[in-house]
N, C-alpha and C. Protein backbone atom coordinates (compact mmCIF):
# COMPACT_ATOMS: atom_id res chain seq x y z
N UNK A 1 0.84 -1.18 0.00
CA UNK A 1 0.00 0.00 0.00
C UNK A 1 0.89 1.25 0.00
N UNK A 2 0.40 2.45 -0.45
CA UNK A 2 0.93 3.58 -0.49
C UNK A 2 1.08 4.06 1.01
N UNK A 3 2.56 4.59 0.87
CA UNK A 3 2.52 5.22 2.40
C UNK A 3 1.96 6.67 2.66
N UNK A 4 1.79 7.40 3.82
CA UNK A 4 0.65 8.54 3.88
C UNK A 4 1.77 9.84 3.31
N UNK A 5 3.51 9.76 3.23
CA UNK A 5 3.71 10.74 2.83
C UNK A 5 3.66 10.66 0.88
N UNK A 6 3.79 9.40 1.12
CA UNK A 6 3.46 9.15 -0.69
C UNK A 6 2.09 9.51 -1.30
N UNK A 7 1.30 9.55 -0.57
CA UNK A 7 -0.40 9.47 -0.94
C UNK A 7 -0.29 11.10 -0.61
N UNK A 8 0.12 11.77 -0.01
CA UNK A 8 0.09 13.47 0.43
C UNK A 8 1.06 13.68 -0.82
N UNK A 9 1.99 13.60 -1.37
CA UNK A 9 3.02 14.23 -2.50
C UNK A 9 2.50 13.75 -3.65
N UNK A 10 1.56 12.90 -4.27
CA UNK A 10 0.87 12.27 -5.50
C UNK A 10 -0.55 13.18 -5.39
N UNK A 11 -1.28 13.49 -4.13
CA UNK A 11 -2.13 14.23 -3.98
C UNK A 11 -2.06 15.29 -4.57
N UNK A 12 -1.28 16.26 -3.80
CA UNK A 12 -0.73 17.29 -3.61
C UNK A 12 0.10 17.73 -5.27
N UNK A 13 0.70 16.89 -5.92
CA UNK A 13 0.89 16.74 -7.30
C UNK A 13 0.14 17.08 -8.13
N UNK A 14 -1.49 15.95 -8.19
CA UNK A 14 -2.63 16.13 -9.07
C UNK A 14 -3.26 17.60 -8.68
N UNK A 15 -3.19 18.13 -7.61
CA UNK A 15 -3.83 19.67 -7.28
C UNK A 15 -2.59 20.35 -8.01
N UNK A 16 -1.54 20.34 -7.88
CA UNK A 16 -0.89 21.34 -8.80
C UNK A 16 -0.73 21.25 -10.27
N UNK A 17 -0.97 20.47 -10.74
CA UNK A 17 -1.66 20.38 -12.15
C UNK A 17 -2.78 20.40 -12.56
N UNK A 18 -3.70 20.94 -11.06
CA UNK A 18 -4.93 21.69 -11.56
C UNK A 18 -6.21 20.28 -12.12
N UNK A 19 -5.55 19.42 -11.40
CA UNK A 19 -6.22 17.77 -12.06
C UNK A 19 -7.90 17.78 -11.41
N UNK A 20 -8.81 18.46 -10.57
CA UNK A 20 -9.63 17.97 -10.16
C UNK A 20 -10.42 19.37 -10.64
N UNK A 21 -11.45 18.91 -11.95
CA UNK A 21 -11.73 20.16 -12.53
C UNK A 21 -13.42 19.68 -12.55
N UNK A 22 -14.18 18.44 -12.11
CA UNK A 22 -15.58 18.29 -12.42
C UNK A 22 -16.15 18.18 -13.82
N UNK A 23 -16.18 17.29 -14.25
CA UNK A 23 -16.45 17.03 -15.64
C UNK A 23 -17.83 16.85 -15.77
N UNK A 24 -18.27 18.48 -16.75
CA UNK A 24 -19.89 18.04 -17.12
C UNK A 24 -19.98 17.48 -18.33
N UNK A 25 -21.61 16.95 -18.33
CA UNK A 25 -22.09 16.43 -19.80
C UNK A 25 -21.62 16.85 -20.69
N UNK A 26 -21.32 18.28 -21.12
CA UNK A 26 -21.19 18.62 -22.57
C UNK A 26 -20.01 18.61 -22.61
N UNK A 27 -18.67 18.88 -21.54
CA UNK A 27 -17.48 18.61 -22.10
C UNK A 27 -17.23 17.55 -22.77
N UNK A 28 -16.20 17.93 -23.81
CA UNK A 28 -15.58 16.95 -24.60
C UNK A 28 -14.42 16.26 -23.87
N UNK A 29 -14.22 14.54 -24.52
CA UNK A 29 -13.01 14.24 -24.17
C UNK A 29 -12.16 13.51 -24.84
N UNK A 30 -10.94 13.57 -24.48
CA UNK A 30 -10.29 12.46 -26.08
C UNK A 30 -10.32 10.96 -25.10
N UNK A 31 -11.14 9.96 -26.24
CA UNK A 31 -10.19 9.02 -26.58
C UNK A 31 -9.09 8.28 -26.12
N UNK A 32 -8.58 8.01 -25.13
CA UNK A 32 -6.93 7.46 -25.29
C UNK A 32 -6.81 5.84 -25.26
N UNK A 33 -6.35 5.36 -26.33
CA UNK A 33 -5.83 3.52 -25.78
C UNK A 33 -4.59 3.54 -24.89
N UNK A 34 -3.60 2.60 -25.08
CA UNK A 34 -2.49 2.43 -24.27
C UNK A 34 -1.72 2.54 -24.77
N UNK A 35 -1.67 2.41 -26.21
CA UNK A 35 -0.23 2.69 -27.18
C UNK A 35 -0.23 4.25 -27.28
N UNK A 36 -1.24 4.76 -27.12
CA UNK A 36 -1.32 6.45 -27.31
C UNK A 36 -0.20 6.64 -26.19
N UNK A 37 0.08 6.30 -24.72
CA UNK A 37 1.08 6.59 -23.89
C UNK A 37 2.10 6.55 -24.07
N UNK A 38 2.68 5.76 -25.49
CA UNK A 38 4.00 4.83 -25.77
C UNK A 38 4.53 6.14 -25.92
N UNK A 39 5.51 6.30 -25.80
CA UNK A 39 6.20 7.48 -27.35
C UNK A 39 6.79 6.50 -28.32
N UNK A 40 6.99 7.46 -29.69
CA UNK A 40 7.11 7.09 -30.72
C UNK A 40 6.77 5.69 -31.01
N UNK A 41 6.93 4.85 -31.77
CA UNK A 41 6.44 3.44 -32.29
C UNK A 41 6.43 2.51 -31.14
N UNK A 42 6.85 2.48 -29.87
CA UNK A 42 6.89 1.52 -29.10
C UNK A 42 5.82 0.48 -29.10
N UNK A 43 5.83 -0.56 -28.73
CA UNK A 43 4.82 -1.73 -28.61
C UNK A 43 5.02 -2.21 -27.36
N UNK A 44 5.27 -2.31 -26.24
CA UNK A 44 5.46 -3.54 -25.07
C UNK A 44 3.97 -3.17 -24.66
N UNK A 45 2.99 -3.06 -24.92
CA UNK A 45 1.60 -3.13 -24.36
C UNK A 45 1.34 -4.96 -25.09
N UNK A 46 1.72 -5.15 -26.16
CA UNK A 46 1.88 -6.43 -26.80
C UNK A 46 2.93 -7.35 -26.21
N UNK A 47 3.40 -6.76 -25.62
CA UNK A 47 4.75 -7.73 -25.16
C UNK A 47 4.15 -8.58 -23.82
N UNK A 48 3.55 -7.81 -23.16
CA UNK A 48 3.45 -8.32 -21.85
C UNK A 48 1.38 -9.08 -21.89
N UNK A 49 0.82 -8.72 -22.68
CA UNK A 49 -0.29 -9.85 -23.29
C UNK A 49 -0.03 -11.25 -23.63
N UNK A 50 -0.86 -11.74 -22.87
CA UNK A 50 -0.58 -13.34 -23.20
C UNK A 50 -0.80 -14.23 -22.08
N UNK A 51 -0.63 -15.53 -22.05
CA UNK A 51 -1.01 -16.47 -21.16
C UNK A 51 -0.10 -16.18 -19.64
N UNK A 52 -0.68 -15.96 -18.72
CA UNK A 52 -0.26 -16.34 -17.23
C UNK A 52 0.13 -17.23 -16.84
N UNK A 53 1.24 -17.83 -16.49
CA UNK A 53 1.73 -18.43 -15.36
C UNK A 53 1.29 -18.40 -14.34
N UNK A 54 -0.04 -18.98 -13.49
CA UNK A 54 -0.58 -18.43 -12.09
C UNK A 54 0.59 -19.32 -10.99
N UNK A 55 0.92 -20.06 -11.71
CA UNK A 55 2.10 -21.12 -10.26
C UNK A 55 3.13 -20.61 -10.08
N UNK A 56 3.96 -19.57 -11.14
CA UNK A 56 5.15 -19.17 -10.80
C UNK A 56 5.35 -17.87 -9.66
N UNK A 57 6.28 -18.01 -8.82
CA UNK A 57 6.35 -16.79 -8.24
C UNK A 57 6.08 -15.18 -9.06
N UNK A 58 5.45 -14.73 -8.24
CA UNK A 58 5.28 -13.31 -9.14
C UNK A 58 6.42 -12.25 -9.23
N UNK A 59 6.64 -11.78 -10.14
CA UNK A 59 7.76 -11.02 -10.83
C UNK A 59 7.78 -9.78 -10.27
N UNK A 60 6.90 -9.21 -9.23
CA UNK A 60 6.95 -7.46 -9.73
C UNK A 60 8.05 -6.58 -9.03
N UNK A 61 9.13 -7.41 -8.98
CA UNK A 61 10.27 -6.84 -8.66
C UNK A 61 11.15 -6.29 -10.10
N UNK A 62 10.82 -7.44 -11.59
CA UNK A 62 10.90 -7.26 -12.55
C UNK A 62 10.41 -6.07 -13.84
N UNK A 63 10.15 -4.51 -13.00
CA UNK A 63 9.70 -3.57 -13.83
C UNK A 63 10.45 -3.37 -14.74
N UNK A 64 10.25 -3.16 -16.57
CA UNK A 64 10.90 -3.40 -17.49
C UNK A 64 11.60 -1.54 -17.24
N UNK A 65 11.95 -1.07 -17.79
CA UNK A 65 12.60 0.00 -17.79
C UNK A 65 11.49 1.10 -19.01
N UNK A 66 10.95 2.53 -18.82
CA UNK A 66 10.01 2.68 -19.55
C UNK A 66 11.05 3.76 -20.69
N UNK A 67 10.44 3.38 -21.96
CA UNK A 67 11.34 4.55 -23.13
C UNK A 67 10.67 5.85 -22.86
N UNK A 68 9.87 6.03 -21.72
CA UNK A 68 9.46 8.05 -21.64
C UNK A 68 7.94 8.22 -21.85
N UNK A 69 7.45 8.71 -21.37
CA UNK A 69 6.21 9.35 -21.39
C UNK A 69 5.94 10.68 -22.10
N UNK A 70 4.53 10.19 -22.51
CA UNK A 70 3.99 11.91 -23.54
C UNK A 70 3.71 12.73 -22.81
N UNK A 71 3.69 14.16 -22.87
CA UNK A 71 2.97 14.72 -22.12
C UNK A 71 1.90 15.20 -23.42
N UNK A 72 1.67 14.91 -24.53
CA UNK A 72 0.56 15.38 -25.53
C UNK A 72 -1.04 15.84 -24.73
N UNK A 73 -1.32 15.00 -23.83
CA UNK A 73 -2.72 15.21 -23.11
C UNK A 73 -2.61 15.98 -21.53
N UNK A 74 -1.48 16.32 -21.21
CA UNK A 74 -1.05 16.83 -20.03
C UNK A 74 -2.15 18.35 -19.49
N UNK A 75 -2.96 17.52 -18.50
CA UNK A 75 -4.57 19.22 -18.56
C UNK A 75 -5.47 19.09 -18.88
N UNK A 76 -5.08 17.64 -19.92
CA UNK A 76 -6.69 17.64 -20.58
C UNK A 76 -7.77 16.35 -20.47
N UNK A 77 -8.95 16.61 -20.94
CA UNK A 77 -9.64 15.35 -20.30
C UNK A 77 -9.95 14.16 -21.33
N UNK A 78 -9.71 13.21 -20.79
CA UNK A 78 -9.64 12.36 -21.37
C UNK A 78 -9.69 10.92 -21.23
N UNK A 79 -10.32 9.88 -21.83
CA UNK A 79 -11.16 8.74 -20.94
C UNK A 79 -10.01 7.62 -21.59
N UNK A 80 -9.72 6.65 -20.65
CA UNK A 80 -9.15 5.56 -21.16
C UNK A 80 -9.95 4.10 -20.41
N UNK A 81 -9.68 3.34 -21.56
CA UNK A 81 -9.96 2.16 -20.40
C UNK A 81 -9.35 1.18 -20.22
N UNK A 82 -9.73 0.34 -18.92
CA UNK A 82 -8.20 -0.70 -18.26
C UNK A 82 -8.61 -1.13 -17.14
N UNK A 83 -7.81 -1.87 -16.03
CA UNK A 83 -8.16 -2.62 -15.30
C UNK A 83 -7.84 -2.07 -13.93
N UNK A 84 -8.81 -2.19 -13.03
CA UNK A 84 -8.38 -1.17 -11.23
C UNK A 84 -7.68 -2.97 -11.14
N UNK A 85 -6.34 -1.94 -10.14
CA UNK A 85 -5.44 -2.74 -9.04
C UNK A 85 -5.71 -1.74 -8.00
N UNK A 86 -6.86 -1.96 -6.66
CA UNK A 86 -7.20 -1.34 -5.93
C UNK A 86 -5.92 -0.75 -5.38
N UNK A 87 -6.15 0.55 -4.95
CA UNK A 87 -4.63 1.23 -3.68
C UNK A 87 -4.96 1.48 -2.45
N UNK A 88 -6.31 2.42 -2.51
CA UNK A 88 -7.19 3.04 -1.48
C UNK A 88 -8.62 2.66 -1.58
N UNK A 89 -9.03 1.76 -0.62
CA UNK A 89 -10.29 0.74 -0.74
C UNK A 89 -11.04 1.11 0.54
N UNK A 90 -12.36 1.63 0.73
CA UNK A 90 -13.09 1.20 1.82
C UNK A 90 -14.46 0.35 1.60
N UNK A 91 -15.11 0.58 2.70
CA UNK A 91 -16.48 -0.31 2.14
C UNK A 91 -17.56 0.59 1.32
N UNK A 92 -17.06 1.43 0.97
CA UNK A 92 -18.10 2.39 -0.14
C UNK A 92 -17.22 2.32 -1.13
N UNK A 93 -16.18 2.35 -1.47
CA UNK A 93 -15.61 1.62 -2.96
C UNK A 93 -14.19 2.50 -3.18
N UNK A 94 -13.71 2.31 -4.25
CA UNK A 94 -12.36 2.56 -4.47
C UNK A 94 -12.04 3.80 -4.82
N UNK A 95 -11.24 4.70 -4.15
CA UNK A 95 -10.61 6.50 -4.46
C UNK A 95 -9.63 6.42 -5.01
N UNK A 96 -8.64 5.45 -4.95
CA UNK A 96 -7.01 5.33 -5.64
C UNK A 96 -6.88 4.02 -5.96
N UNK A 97 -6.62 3.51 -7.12
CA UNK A 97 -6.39 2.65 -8.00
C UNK A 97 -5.39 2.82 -8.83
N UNK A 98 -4.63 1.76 -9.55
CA UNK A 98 -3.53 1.94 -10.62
C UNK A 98 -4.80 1.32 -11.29
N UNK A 99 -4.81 2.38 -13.09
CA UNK A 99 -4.96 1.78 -14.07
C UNK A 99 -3.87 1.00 -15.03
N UNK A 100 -4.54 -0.29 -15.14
CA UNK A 100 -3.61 -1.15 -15.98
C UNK A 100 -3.89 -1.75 -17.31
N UNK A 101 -2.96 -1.73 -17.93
CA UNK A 101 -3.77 -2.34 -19.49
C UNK A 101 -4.02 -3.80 -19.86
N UNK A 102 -4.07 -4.58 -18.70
CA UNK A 102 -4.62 -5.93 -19.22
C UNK A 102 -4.37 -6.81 -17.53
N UNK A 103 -5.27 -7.88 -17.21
CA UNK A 103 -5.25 -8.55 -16.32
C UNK A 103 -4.04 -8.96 -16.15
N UNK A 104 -4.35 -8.87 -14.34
CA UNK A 104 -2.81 -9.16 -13.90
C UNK A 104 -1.65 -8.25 -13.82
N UNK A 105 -1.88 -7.41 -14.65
CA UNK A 105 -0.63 -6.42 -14.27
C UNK A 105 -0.54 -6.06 -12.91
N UNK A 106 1.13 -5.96 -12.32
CA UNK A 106 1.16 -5.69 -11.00
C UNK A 106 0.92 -7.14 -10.04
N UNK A 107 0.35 -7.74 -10.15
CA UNK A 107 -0.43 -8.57 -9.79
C UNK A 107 0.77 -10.05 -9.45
N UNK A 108 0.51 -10.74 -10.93
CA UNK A 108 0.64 -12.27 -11.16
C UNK A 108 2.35 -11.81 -12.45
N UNK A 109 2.54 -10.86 -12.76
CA UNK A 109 3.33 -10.48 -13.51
C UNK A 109 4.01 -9.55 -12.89
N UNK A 110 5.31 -9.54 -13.61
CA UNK A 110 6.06 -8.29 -13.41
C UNK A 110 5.31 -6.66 -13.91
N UNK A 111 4.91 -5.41 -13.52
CA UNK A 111 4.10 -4.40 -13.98
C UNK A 111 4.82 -4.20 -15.09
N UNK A 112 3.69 -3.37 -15.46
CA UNK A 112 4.22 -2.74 -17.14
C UNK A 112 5.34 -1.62 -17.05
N UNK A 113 6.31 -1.14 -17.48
CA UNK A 113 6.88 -0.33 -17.45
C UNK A 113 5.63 1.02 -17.38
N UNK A 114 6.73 2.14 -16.70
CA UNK A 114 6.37 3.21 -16.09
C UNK A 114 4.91 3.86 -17.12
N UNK A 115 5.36 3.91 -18.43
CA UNK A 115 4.61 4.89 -19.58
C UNK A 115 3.66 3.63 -19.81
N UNK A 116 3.12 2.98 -18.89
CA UNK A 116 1.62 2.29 -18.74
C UNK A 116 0.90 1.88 -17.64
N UNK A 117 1.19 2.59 -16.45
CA UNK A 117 0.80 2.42 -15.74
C UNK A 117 0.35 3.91 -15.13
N UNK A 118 -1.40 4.20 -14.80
CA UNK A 118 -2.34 4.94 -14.43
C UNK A 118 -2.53 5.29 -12.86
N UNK A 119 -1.96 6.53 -12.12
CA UNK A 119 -2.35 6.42 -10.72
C UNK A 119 -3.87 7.04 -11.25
N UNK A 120 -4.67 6.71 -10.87
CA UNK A 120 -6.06 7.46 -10.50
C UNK A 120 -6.50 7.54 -9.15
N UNK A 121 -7.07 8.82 -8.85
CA UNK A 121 -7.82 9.22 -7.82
C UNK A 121 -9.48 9.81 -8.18
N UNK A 122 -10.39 9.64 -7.10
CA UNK A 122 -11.44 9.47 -7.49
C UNK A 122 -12.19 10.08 -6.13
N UNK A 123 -12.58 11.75 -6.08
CA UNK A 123 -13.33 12.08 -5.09
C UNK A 123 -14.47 11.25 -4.21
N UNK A 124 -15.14 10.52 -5.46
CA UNK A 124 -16.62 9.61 -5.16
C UNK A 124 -15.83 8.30 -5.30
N UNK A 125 -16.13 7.44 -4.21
CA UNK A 125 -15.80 5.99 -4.47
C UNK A 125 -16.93 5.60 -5.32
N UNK A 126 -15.88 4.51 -6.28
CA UNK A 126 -16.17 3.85 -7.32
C UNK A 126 -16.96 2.17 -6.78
N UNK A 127 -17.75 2.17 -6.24
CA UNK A 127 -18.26 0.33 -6.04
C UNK A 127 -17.55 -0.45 -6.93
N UNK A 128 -16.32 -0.59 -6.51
CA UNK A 128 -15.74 -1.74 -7.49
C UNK A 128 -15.78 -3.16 -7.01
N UNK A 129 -16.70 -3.99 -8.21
CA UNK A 129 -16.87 -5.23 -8.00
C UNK A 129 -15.53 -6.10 -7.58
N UNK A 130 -14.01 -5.80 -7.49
CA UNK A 130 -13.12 -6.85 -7.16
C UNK A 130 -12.07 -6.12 -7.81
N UNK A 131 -10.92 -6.96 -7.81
CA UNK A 131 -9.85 -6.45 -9.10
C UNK A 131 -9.63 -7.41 -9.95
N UNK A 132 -8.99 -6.29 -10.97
CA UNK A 132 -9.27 -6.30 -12.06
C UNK A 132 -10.65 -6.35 -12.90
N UNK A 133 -11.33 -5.47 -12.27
CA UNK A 133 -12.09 -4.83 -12.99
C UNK A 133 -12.13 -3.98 -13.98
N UNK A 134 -12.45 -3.78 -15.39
CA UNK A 134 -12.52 -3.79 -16.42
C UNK A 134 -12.89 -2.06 -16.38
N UNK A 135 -13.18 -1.21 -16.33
CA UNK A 135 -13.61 0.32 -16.31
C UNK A 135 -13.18 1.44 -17.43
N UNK A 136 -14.26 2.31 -17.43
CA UNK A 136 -13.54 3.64 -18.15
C UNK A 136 -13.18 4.64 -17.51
N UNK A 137 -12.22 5.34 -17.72
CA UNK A 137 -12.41 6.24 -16.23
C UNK A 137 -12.06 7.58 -17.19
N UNK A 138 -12.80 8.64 -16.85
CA UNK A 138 -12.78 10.17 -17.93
C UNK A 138 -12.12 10.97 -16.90
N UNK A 139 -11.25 11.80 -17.22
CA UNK A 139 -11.15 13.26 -15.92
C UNK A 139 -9.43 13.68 -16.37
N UNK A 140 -9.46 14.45 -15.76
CA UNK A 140 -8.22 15.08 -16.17
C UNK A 140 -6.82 14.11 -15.85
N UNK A 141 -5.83 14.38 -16.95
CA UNK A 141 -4.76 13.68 -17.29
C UNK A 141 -3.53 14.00 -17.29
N UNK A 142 -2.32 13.82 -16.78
CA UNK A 142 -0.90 13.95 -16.71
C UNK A 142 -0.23 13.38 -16.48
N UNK A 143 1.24 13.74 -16.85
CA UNK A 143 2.65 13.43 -17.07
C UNK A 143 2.72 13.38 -15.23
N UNK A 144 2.90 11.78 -14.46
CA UNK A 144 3.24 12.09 -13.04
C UNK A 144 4.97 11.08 -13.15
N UNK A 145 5.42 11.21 -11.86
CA UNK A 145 6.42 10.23 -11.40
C UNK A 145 6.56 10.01 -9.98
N UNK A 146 5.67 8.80 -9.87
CA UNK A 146 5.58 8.45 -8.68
C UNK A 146 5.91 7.09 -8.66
N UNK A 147 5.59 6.20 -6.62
CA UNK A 147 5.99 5.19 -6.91
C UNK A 147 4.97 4.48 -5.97
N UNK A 148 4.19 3.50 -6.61
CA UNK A 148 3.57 2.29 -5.67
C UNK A 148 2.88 1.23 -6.01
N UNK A 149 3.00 0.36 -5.13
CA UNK A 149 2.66 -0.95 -4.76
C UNK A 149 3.72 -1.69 -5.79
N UNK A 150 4.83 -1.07 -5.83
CA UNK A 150 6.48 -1.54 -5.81
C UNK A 150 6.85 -1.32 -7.29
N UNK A 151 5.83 -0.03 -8.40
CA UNK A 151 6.25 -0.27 -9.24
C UNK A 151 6.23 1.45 -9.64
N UNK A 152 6.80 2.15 -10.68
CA UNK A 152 7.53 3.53 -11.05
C UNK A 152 5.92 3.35 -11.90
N UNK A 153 5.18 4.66 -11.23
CA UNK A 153 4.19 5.18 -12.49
C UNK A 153 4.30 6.53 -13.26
N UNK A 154 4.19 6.46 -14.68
CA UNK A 154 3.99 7.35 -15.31
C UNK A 154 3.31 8.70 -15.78
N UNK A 155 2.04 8.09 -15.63
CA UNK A 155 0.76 8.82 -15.50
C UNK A 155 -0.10 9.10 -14.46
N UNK A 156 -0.98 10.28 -14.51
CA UNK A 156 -1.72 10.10 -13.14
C UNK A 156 -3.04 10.63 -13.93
N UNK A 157 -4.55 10.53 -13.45
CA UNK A 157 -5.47 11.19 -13.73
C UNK A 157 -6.60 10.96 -12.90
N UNK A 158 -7.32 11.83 -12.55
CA UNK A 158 -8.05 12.76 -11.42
C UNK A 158 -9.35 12.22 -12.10
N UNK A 159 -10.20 11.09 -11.83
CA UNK A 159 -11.24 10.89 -12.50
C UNK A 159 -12.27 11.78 -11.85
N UNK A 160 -13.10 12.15 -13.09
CA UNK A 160 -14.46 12.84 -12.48
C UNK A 160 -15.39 11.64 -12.82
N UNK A 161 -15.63 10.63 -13.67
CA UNK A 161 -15.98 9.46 -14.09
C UNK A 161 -15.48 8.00 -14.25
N UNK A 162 -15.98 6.92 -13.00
CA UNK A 162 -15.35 5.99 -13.60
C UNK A 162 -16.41 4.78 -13.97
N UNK A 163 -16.46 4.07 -15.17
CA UNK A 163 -17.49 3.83 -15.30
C UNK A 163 -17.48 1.96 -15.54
N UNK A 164 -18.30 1.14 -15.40
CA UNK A 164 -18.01 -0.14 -16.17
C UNK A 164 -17.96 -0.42 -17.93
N UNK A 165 -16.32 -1.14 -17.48
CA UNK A 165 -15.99 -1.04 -19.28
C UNK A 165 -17.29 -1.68 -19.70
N UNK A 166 -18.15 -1.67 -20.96
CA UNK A 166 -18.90 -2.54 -21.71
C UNK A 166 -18.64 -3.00 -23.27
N UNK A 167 -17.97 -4.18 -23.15
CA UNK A 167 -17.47 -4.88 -24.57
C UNK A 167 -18.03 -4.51 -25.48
């Protein structure tokens, strides 16, 4: 779990980038998949897809090293979707979560390098059915560098919406 001066300096971060702005109906938002985070041509969102090993010891001491983060969406709002690895859980539902791009990350695997992995925070707890839960989450977006549940994140974004992914 995040420690309380880590959770106060990631906080305290998303307020100085102005991250908690209330997202109404008519705003617009972009779009983002997970390769949109890559810079330039990168692929390891493909690299690390694929069958689980659930018997082997878990890796997540094994974070790959990340080639850099965009700041292209840095302010702005914008919905992605991916999987909660709960951070901050009570019995009304989840405020801090890593978004991840496919089951298991963090988890049963070594995490994805830095430029794919999502801190989100979330004024309203989210009723999240379990982890790895599937979600969209909309609200403002940035370039962060932080560190938890033992792995270097890239991104951070301030959901005003988080919603169930629907296939």
């Amino acid at each position: 779990m995040v420690n309380t001066f880590t959770r106060r300096f990631m906080l305290s971060g998303l307020a100085f980038f102005g991250l908690s702005t209330g997202l109404r109906a008519e705003e617009k938002f972009i779009d983002l998949n997970w390769k949109d985070l890559l810079p330039g041509d990168d692929d390891v969102v493909a690299a690390f897809q694929g069958i689980i090993n659930h018997d082997d010891v878990p890796l997540s001491s094994e974070q790959p090293a990340s080639s850099g983060v965009r700041s292209d969406w840095n302010g702005m709002v914008v919905r992605l979707p991916g999987y909660i690895v709960p951070i901050d859980q009570s019995a009304d539902g989840v405020t801090a979560f890593l978004l991840v791009p496919f089951v298991g990350a963090c988890v049963h695997v070594p995490p994805p390098p830095a430029n794919q992995l999502v801190f989100v925070t979330s004024s309203i707890p989210y009723p999240s059915k379990g982890l790895f839960e599937a979600v969209n989450v909309t609200g403002m977006f940035g370039v962060s560098s932080m560190r938890a549940q033992g792995a270097e994140i890239g991104y951070a974004l301030s959901a005003d919406r988080v919603e169930p992914f629907v296939y």
